[in-house]
Protein backbone atom coordinates (compact mmCIF):
# COMPACT_ATOMS: atom_id res chain seq x y z
CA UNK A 1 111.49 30.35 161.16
CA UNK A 2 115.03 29.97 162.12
CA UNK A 3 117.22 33.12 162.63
CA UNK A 4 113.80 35.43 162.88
CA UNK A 5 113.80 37.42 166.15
CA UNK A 6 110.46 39.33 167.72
CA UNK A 7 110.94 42.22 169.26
CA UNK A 8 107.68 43.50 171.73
CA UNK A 9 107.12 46.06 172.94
CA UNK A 10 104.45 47.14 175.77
CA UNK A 11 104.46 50.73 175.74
CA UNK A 12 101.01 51.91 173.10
CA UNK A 13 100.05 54.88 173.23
CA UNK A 14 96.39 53.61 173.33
CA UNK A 15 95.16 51.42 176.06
CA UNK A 16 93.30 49.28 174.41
CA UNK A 17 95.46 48.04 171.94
CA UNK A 18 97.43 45.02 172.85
CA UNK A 19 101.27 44.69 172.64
CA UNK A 20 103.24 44.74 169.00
CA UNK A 21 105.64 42.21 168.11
CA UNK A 22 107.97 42.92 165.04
CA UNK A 23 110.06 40.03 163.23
CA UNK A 24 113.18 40.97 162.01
CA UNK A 25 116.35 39.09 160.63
CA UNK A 26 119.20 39.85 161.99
CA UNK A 27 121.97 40.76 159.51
CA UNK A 28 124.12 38.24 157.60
CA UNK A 29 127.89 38.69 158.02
CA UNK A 30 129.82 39.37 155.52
CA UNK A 31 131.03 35.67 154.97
CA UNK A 32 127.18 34.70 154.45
CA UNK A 33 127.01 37.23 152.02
CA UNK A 34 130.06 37.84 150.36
CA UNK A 35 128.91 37.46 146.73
CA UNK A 36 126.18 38.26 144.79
CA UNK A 37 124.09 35.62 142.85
CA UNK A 38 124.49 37.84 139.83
CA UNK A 39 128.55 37.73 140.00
CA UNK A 40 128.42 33.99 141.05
CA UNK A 41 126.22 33.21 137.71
CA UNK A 42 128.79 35.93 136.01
CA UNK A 43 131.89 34.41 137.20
CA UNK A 44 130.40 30.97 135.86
CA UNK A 45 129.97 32.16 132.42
CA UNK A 46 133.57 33.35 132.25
CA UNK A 47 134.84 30.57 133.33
CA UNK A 48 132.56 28.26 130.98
CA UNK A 49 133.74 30.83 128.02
CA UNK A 50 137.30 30.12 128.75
CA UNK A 51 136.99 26.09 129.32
CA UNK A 52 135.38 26.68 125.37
CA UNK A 53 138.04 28.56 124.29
CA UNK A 54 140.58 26.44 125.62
CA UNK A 55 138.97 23.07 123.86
CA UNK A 56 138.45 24.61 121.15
CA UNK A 57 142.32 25.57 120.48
CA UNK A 58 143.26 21.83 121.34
CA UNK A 59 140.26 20.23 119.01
CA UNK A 60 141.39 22.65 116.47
CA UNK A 61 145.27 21.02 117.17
CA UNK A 62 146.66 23.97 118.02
CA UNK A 63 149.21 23.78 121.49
CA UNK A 64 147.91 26.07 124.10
CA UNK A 65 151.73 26.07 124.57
CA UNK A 66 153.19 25.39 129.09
CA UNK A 67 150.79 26.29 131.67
CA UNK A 68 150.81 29.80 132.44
CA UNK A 69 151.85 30.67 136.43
CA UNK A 70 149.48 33.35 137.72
CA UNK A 71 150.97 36.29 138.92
CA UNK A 72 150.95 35.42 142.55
CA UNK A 73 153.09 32.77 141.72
CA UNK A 74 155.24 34.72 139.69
CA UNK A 75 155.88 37.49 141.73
CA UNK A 76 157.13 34.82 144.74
CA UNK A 77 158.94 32.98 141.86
CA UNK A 78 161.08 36.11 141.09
CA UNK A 79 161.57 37.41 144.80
CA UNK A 80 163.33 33.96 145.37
CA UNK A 81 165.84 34.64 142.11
CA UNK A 82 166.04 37.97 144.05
CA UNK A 83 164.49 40.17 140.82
CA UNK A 84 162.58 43.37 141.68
CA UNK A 85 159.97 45.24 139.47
CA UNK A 86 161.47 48.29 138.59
CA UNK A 87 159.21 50.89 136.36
CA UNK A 88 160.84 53.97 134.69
CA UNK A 89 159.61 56.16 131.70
CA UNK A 90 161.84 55.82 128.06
CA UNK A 91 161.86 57.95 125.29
CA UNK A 92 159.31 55.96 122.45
CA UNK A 93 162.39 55.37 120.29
CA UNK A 94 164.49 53.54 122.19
CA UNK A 95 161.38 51.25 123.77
CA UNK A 96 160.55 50.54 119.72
CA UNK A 97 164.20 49.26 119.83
CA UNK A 98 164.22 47.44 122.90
CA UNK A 99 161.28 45.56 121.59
CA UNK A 100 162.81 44.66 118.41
CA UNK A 101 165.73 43.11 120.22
CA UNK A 102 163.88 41.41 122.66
CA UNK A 103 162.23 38.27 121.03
CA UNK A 104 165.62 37.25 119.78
CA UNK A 105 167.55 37.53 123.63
CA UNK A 106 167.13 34.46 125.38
CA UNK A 107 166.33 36.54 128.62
CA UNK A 108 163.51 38.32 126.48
CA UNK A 109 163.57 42.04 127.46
CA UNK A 110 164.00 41.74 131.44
CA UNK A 111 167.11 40.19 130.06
CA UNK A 112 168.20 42.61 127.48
CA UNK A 113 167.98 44.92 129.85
CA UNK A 114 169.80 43.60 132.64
CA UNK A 115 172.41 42.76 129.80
CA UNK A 116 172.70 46.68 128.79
CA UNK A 117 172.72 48.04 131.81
CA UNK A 118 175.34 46.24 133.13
CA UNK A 119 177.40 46.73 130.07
CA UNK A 120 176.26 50.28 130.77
CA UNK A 121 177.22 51.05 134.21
CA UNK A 122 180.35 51.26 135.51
CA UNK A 123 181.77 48.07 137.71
CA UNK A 124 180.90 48.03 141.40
CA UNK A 125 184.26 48.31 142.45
CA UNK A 126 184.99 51.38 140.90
CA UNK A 127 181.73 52.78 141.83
CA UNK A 128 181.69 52.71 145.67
């Protein structure tokens, strides 16, 4: 069998027994065995589902609308127009506005924002 070893040994205890061998595989690496048949039969129903899903919404006529860029892409997209994510915490109210004026900015609300904060802030030159 390919990739079986034997391992004998000489040394018994009793005399009259003659030497063991013991098979054994060696282990796989980790590329051999990266994924489980279970996740690879998984990750084929999910993406079956989502082929269905997607010819279903064109059969039915409706646009699936531009190819989405995953977020890989994304995130290299906006480091090259020199954007960085920036999280902070706002009171409910004003996020409930923010929202409501968002779909109407042509920037949508990374644009809005950028919009009223520099409207916000004081100019550059006066600041430092």
């Amino acid at each position: 069998m390919p990739g079986v070893r034997a391992l004998c040994s000489t040394r018994n205890t009793k005399r009259d027994l003659p030497p063991t061998c013991v098979q054994y595989r060696p282990r796989q690496t980790l590329a051999e065995h990266a994924v489980k048949k279970t996740d690879l039969e998984k990750n084929k129903a999910l993406k079956l589902a989502n082929s269905l899903k997607l010819s279903a919404a064109l059969r039915a006529g409706r646009d699936t609308g531009p190819a989405k860029v995953d977020r890989r892409e994304q995130r290299r997209l906006d480091q090259e127009q020199g954007l960085v994510p920036f999280a902070c915490k706002l009171d409910a109210e004003l996020v409930k506005r923010l929202q409501a004026l968002a779909p109407a900015h042509a920037g949508g609300m990374s644009g809005l924002l950028k919009e009223a904060l520099e409207r916000g802030l004081p100019a550059q030159d006066a600041a430092g």
